[in-house]
N, C-alpha and C. Protein backbone atom coordinates (compact mmCIF):
# COMPACT_ATOMS: atom_id res chain seq x y z
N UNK A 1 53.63 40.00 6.37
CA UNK A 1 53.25 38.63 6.69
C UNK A 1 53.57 38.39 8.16
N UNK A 2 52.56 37.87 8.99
CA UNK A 2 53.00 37.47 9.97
C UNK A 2 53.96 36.37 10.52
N UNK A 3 54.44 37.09 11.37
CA UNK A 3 55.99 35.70 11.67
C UNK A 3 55.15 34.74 12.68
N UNK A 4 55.56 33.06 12.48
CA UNK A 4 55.14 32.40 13.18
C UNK A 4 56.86 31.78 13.84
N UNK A 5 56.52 31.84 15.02
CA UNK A 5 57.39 31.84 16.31
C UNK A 5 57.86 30.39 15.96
N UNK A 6 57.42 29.45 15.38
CA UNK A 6 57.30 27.90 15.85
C UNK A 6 58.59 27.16 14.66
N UNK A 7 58.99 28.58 13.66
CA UNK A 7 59.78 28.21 12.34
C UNK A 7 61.28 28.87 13.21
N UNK A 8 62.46 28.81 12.65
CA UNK A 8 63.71 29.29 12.88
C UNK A 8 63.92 31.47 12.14
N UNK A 9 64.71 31.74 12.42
CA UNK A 9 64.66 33.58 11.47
C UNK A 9 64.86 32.91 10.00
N UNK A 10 65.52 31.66 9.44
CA UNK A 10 65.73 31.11 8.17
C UNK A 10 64.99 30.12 8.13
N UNK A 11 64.55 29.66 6.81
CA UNK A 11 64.07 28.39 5.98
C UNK A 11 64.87 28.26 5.28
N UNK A 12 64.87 26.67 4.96
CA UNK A 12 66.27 26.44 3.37
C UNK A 12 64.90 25.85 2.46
N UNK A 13 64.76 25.75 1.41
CA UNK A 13 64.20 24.82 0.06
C UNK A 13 65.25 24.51 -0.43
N UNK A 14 65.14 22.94 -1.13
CA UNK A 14 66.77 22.93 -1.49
C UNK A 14 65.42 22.67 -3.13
N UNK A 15 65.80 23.83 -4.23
CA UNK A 15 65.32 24.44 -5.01
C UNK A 15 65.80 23.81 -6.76
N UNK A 16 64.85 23.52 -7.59
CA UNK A 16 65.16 22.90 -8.37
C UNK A 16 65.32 23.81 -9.25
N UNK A 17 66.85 23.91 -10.14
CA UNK A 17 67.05 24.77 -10.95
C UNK A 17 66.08 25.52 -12.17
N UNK A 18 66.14 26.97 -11.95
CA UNK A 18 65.02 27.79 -13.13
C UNK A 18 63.57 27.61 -12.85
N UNK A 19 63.44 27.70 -11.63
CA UNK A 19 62.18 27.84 -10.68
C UNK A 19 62.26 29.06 -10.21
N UNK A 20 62.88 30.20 -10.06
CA UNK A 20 63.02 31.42 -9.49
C UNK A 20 61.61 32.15 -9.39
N UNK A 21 60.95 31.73 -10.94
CA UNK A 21 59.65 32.16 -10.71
C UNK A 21 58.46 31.95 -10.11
N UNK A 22 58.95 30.75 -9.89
CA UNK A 22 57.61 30.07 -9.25
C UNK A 22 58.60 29.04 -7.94
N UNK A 23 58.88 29.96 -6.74
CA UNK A 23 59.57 28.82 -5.86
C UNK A 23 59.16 27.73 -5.40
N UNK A 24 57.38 27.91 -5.40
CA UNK A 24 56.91 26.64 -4.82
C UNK A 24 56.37 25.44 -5.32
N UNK A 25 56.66 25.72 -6.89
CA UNK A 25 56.84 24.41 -7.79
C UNK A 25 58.12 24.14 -7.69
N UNK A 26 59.04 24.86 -7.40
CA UNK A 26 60.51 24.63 -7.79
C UNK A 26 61.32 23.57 -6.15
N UNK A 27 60.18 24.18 -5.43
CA UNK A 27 60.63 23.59 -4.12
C UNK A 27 60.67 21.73 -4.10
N UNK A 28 61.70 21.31 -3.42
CA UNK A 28 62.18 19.55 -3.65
C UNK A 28 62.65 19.14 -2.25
N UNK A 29 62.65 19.94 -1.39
CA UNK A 29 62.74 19.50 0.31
C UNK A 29 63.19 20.62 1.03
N UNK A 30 63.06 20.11 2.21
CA UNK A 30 63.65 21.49 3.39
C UNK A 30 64.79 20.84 3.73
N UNK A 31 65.64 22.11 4.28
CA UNK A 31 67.02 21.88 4.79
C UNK A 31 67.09 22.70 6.01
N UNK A 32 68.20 22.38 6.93
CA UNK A 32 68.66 23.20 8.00
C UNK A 32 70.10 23.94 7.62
N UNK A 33 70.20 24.70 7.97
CA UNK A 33 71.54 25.23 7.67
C UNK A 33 71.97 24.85 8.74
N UNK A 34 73.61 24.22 8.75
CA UNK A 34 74.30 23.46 9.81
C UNK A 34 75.32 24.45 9.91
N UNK A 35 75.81 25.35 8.85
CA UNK A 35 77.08 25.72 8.94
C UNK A 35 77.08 26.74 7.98
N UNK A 36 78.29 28.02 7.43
CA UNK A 36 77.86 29.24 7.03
C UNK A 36 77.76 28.17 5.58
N UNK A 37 78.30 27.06 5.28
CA UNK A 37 78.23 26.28 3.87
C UNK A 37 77.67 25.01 3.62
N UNK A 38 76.70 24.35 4.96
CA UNK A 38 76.31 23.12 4.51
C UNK A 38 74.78 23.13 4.85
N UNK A 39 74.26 22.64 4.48
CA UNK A 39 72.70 22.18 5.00
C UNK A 39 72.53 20.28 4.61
N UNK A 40 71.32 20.41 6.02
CA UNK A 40 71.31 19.21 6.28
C UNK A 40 70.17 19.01 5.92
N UNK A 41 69.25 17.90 4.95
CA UNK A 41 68.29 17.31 4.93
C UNK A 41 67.74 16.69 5.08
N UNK A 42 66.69 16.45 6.28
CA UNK A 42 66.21 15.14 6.51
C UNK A 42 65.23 14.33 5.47
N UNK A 43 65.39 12.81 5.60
CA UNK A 43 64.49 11.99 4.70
C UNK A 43 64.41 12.97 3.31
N UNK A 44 65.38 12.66 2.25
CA UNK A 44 65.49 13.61 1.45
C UNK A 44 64.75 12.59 0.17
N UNK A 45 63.86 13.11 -0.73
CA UNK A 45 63.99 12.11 -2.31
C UNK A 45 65.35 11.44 -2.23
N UNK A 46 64.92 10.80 -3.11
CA UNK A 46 66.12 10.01 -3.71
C UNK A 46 66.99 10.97 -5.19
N UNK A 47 65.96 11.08 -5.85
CA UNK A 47 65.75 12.43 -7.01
C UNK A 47 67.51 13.07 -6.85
N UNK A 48 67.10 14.02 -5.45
CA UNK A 48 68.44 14.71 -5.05
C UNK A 48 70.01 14.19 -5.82
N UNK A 49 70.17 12.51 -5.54
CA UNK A 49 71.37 12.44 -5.62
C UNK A 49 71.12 12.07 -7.46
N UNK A 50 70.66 12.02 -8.29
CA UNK A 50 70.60 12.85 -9.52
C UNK A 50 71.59 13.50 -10.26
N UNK A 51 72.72 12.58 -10.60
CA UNK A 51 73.78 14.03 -10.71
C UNK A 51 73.53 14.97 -12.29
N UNK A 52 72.45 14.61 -12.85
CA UNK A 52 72.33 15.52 -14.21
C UNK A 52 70.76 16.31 -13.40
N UNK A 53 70.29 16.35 -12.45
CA UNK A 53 69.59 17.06 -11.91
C UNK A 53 69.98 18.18 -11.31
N UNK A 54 69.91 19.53 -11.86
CA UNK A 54 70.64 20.58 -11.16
C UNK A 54 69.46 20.93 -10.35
N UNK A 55 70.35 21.72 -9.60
CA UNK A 55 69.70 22.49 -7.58
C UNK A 55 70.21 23.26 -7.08
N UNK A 56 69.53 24.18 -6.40
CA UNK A 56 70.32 25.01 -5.35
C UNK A 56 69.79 24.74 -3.92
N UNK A 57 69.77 25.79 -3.28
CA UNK A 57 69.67 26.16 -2.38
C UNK A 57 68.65 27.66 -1.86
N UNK A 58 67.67 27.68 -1.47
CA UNK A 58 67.01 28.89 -1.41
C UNK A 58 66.84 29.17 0.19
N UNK A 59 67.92 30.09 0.65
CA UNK A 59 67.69 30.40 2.21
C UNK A 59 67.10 31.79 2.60
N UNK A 60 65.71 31.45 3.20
CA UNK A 60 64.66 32.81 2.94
C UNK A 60 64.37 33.03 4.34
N UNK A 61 64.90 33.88 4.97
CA UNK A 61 64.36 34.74 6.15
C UNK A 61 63.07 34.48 6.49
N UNK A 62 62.38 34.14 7.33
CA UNK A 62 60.93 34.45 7.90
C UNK A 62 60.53 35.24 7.45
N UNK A 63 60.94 36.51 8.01
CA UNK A 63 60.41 37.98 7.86
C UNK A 63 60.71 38.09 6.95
N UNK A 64 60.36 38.16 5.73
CA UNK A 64 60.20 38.47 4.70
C UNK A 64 59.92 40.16 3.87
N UNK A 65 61.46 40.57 3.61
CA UNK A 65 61.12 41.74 3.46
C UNK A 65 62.31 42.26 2.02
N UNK A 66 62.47 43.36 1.58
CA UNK A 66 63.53 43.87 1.07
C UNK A 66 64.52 44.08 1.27
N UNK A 67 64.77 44.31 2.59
CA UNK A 67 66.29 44.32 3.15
C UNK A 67 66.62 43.30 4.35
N UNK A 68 65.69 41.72 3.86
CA UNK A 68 66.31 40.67 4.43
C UNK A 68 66.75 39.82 3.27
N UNK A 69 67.94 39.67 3.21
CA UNK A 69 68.32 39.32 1.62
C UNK A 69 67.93 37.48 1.81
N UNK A 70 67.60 37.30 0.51
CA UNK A 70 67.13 35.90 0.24
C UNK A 70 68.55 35.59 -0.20
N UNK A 71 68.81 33.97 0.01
CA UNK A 71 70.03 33.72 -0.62
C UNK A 71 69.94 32.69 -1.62
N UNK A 72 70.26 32.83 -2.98
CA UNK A 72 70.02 30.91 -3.79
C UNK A 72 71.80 31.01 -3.93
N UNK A 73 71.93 30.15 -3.65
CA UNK A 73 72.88 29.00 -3.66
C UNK A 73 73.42 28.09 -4.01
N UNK A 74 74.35 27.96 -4.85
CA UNK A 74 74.62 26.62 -6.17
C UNK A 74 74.95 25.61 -5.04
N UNK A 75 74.55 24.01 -5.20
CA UNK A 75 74.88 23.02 -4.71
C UNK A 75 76.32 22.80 -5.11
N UNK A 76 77.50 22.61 -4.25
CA UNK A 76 78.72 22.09 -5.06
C UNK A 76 78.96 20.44 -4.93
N UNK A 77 78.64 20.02 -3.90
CA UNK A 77 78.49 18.19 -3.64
C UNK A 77 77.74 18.01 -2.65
N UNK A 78 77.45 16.80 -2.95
CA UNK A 78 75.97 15.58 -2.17
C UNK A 78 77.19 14.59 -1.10
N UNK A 79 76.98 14.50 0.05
CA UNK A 79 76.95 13.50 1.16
C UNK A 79 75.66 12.82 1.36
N UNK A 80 75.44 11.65 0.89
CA UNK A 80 74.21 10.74 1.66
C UNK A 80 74.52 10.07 2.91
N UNK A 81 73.53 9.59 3.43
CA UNK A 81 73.92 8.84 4.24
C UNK A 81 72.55 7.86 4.19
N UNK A 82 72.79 6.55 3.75
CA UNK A 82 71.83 6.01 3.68
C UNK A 82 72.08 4.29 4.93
N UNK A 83 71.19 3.71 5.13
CA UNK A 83 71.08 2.42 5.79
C UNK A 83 71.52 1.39 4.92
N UNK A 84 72.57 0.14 5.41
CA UNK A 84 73.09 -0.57 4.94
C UNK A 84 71.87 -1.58 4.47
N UNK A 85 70.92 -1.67 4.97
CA UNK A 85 70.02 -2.64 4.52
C UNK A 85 68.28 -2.14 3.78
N UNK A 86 69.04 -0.52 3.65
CA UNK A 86 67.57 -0.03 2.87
C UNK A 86 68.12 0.77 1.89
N UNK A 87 67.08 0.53 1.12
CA UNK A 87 67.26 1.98 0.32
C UNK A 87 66.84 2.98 0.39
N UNK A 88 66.67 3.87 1.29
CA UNK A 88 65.97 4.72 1.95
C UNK A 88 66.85 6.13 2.22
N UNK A 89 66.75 7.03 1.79
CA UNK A 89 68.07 7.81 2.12
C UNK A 89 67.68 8.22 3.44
N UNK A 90 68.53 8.66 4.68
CA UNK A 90 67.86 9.01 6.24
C UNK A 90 68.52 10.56 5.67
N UNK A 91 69.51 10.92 5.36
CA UNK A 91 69.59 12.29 4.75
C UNK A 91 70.96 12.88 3.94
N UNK A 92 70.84 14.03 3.98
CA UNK A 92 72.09 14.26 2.85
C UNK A 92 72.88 15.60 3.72
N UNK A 93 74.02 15.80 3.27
CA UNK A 93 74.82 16.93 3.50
C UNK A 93 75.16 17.85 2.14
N UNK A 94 74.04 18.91 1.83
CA UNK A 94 74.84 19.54 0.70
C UNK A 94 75.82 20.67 0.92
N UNK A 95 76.90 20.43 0.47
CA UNK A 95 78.19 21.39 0.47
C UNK A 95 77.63 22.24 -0.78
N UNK A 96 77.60 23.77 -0.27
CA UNK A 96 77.36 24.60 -0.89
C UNK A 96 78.36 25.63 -1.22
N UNK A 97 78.26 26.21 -2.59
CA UNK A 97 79.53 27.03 -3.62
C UNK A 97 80.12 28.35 -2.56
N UNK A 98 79.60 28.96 -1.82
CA UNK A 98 79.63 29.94 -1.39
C UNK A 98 78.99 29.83 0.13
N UNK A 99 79.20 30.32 0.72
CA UNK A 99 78.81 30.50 2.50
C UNK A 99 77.46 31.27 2.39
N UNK A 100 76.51 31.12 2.87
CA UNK A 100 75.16 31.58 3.45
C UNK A 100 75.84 33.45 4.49
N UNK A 101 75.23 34.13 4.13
CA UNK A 101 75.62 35.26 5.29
C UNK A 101 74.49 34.97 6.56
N UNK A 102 73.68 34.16 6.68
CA UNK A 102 72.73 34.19 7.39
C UNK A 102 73.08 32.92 8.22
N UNK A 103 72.54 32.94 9.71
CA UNK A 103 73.10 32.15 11.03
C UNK A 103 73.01 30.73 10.88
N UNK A 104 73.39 30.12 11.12
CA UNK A 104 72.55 28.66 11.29
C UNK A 104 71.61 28.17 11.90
N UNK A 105 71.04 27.34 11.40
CA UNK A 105 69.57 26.78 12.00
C UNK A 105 69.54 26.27 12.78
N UNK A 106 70.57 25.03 13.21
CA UNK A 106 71.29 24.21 14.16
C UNK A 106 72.07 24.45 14.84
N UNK A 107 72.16 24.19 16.57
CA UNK A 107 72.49 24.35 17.38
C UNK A 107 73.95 23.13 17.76
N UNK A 108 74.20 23.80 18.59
CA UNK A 108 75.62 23.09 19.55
C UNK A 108 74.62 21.54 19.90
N UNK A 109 75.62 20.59 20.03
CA UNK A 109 74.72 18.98 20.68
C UNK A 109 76.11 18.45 20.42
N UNK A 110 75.49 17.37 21.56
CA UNK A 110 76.53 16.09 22.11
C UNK A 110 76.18 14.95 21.03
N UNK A 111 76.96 14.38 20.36
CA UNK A 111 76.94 13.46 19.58
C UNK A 111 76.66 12.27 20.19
N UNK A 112 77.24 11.96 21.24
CA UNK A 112 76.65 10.79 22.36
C UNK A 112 75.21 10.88 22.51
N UNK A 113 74.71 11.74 22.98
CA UNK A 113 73.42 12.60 23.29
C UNK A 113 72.30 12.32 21.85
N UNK A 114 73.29 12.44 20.52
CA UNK A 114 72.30 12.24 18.99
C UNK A 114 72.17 10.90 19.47
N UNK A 115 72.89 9.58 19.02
CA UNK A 115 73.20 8.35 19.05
C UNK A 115 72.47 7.79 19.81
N UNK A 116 71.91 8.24 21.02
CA UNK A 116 71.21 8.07 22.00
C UNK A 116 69.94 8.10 21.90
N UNK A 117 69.32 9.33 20.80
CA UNK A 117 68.32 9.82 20.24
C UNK A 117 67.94 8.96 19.55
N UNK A 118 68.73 8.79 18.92
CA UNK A 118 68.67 8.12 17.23
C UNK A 118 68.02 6.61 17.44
N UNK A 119 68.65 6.24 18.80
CA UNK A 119 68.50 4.88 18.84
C UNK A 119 67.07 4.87 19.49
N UNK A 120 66.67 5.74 20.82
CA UNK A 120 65.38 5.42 20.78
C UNK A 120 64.07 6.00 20.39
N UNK A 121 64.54 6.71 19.39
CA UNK A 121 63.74 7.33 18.54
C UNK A 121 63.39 7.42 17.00
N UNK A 122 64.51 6.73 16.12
CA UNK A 122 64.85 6.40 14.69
C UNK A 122 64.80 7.59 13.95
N UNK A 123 64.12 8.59 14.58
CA UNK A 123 64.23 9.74 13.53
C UNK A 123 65.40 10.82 14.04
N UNK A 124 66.05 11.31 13.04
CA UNK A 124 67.22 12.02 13.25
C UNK A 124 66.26 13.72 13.80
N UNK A 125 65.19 14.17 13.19
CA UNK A 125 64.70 15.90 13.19
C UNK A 125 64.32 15.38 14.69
N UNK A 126 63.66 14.62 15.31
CA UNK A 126 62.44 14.22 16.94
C UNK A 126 63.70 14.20 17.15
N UNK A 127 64.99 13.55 17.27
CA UNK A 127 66.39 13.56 18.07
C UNK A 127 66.88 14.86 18.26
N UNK A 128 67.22 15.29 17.08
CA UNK A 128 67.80 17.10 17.01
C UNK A 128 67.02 17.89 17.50
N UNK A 129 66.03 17.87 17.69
CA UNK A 129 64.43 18.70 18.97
C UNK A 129 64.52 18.42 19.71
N UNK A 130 64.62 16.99 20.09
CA UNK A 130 64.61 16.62 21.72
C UNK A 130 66.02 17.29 22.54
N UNK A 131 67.08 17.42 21.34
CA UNK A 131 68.62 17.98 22.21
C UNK A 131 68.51 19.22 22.13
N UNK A 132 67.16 19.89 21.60
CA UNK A 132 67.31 21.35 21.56
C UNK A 132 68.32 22.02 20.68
N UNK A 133 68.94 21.55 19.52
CA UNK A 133 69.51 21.64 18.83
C UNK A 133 68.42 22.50 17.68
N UNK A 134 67.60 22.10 17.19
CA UNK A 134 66.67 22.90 16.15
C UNK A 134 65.20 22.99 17.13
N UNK A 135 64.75 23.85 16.51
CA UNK A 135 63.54 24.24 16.93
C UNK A 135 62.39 23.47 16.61
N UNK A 136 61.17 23.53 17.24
CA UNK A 136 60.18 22.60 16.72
C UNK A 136 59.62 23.33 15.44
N UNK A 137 59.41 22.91 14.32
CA UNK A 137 59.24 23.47 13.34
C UNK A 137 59.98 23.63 12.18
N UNK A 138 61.21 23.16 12.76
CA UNK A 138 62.27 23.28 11.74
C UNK A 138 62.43 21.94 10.45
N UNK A 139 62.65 21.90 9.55
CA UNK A 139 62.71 21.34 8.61
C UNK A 139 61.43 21.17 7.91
N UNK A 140 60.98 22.37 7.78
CA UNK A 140 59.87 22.89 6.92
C UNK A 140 59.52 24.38 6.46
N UNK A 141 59.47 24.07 5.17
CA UNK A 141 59.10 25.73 4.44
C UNK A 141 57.41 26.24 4.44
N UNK A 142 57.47 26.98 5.11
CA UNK A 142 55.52 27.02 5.04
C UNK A 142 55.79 27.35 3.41
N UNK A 143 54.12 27.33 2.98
CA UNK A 143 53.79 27.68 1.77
C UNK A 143 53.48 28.38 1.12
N UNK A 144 53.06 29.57 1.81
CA UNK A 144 52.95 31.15 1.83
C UNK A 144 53.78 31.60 1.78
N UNK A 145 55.19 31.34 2.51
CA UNK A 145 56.56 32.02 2.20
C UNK A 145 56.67 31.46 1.37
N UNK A 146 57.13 30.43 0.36
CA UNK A 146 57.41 30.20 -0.91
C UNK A 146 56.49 30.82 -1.69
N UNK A 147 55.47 31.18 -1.71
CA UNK A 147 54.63 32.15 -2.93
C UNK A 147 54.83 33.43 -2.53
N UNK A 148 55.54 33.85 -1.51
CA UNK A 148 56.11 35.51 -1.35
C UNK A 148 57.37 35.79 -2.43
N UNK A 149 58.31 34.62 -2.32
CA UNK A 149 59.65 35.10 -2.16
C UNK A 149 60.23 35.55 -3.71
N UNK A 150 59.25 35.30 -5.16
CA UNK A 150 59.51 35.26 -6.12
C UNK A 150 59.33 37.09 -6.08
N UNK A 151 58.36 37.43 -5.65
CA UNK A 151 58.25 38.57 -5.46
C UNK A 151 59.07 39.75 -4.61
N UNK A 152 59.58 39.17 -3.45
CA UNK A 152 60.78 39.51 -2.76
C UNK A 152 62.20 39.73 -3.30
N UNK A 153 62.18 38.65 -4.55
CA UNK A 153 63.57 38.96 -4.47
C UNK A 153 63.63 39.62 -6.02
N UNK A 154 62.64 39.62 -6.71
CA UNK A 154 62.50 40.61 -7.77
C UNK A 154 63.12 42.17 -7.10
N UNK A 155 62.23 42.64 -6.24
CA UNK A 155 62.60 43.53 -5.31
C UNK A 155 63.70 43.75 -4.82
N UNK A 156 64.44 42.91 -4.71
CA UNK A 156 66.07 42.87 -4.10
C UNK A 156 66.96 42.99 -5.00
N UNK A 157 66.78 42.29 -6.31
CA UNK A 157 67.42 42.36 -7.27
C UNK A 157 67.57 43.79 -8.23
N UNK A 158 66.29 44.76 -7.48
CA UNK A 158 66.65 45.89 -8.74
C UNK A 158 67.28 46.45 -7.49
N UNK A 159 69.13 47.34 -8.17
CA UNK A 159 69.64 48.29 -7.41
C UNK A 159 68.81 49.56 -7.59
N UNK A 160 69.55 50.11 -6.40
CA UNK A 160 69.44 51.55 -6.02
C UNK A 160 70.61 52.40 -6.87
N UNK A 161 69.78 53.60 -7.50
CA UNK A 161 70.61 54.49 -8.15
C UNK A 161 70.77 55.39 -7.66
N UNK A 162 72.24 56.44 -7.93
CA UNK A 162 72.35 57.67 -7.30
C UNK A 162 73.18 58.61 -8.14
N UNK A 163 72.63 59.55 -8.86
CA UNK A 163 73.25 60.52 -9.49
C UNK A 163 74.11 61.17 -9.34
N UNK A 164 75.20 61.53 -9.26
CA UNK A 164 76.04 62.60 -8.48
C UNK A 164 76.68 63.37 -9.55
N UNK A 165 76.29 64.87 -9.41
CA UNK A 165 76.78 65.55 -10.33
C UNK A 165 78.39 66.25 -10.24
N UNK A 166 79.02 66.89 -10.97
CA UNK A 166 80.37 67.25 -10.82
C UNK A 166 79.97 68.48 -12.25
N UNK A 167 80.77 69.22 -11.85
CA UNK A 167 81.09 70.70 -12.65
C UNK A 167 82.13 70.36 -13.78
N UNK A 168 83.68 69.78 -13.39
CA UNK A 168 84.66 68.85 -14.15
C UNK A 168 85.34 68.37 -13.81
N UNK A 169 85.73 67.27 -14.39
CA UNK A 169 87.11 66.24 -13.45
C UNK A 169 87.85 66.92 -12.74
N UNK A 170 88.00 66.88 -11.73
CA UNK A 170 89.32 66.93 -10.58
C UNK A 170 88.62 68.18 -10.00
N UNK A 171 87.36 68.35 -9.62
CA UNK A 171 86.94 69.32 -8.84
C UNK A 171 86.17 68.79 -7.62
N UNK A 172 86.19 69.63 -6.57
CA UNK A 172 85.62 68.78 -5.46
C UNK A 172 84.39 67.73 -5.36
N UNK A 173 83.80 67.97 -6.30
CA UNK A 173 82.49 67.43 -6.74
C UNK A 173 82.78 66.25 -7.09
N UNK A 174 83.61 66.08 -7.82
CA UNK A 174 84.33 64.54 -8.79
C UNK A 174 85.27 63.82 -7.98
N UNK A 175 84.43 63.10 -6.83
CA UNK A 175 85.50 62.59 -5.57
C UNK A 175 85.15 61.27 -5.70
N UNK A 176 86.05 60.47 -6.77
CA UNK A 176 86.00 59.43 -6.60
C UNK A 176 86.37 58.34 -5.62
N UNK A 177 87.43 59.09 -4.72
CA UNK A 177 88.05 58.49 -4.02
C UNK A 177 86.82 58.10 -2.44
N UNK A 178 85.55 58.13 -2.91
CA UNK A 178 84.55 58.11 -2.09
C UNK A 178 84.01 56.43 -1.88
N UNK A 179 84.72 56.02 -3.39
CA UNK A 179 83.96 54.71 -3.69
C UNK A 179 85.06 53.75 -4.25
N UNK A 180 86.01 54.27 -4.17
CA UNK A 180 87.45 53.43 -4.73
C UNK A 180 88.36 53.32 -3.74
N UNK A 181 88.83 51.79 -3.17
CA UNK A 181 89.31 52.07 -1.91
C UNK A 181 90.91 51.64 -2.37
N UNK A 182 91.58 51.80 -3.29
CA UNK A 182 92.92 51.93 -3.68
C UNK A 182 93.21 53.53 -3.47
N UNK A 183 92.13 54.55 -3.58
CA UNK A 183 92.74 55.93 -3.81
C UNK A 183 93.83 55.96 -2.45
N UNK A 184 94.51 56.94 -2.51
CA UNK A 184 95.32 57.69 -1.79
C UNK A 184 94.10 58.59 -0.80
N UNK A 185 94.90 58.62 0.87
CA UNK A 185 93.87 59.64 1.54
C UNK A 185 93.60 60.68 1.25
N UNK A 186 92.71 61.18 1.19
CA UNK A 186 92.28 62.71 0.79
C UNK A 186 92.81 63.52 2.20
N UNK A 187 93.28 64.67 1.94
CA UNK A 187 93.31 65.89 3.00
C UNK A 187 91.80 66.30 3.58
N UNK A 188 91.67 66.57 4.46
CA UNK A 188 90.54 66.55 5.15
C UNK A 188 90.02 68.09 4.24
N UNK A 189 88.67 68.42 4.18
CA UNK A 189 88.11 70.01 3.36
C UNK A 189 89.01 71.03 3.46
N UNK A 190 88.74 71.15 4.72
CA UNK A 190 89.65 72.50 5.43
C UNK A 190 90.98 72.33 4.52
N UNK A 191 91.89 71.55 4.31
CA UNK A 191 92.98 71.51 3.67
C UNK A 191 93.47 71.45 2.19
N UNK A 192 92.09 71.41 1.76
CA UNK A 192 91.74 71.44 -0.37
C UNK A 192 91.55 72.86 -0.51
């Protein structure tokens, strides 16, 4: 699939539980990854804060391949942040179970510099672009990568096997100490 320059190396879907098969019915908004454990959503449903609504998190590489690991992600808690005089959510912070291994989406910025944004601009994503903080493009999953990734991570999910034969226990062949990192050091060949 071709990479389009205009998205971040990650997308988030923040992913509605037992959709694995079908991500792009399962998909319920985009997120930025802020941090190795939070993502940020702009103008999110309301839906989200739902607390018998389960969700994750689906953080999918651009490049889309087998050995760019997809990540889903249990939601562990909701931060809103909504306007005192709307009901409108402007966005959410989900704290996620486990850390993302993959970079963040969002950049270094002056909080003076947001506030500034914010005010003459009302939208928080046109503020976080204008500080060069996210990229233009960001806080969106194309739709072609969500109809890849069910297939991707089928792929990821089956391991790799490797046979290794041995003659009988405790012969050079039967070196467990290859894959068990409590063993004791082995003597180098020359010395067995």
């Amino acid at each position: 699939m071709p990479v389009d320059r205009t998205f971040p190396d990650v997308v988030v879907s923040v992913q509605a539980t037992g959709a694995e098969q079908d991500p792009a019915r399962g998909h319920l908004g985009a997120g930025l990854l802020t941090g190795p454990d939070t993502v940020l959503v702009i103008d999110p449903d309301r839906a989200l804060l739902d607390p018998t609504r389960g969700f994750e998190v689906l953080v999918i590489p651009v490049e889309l391949a087998a050995d760019s690991p997809i990540e889903r992600i249990r939601v562990a808690g909701v931060d809103a942040m909504q306007p005192a005089e709307s009901e409108r959510l402007t966005s959410l912070v989900l704290r996620l179970a486990h850390s993302s291994g993959h970079e963040p989406t969002v950049g270094a910025f002056d909080g003076r510099r947001l506030r500034e944004e914010l005010v003459a601009h009302g939208d928080l994503l046109t503020a976080l672009v204008n500080l060069g903080a996210v990229q233009a493009g960001a806080g969106a999953v194309p739709a072609d990568l969500l109809r890849a990734v069910a297939a991707v991570e089928a792929r990821q999910r089956q391991h790799r096997t490797q046979v290794h034969t041995y003659r009988r226990p405790g012969d050079e062949s039967f070196d467990i100490c290859d894959y068990v990192p409590c063993c004791a050091p082995r003597p180098p060949r020359s010395q067995r």
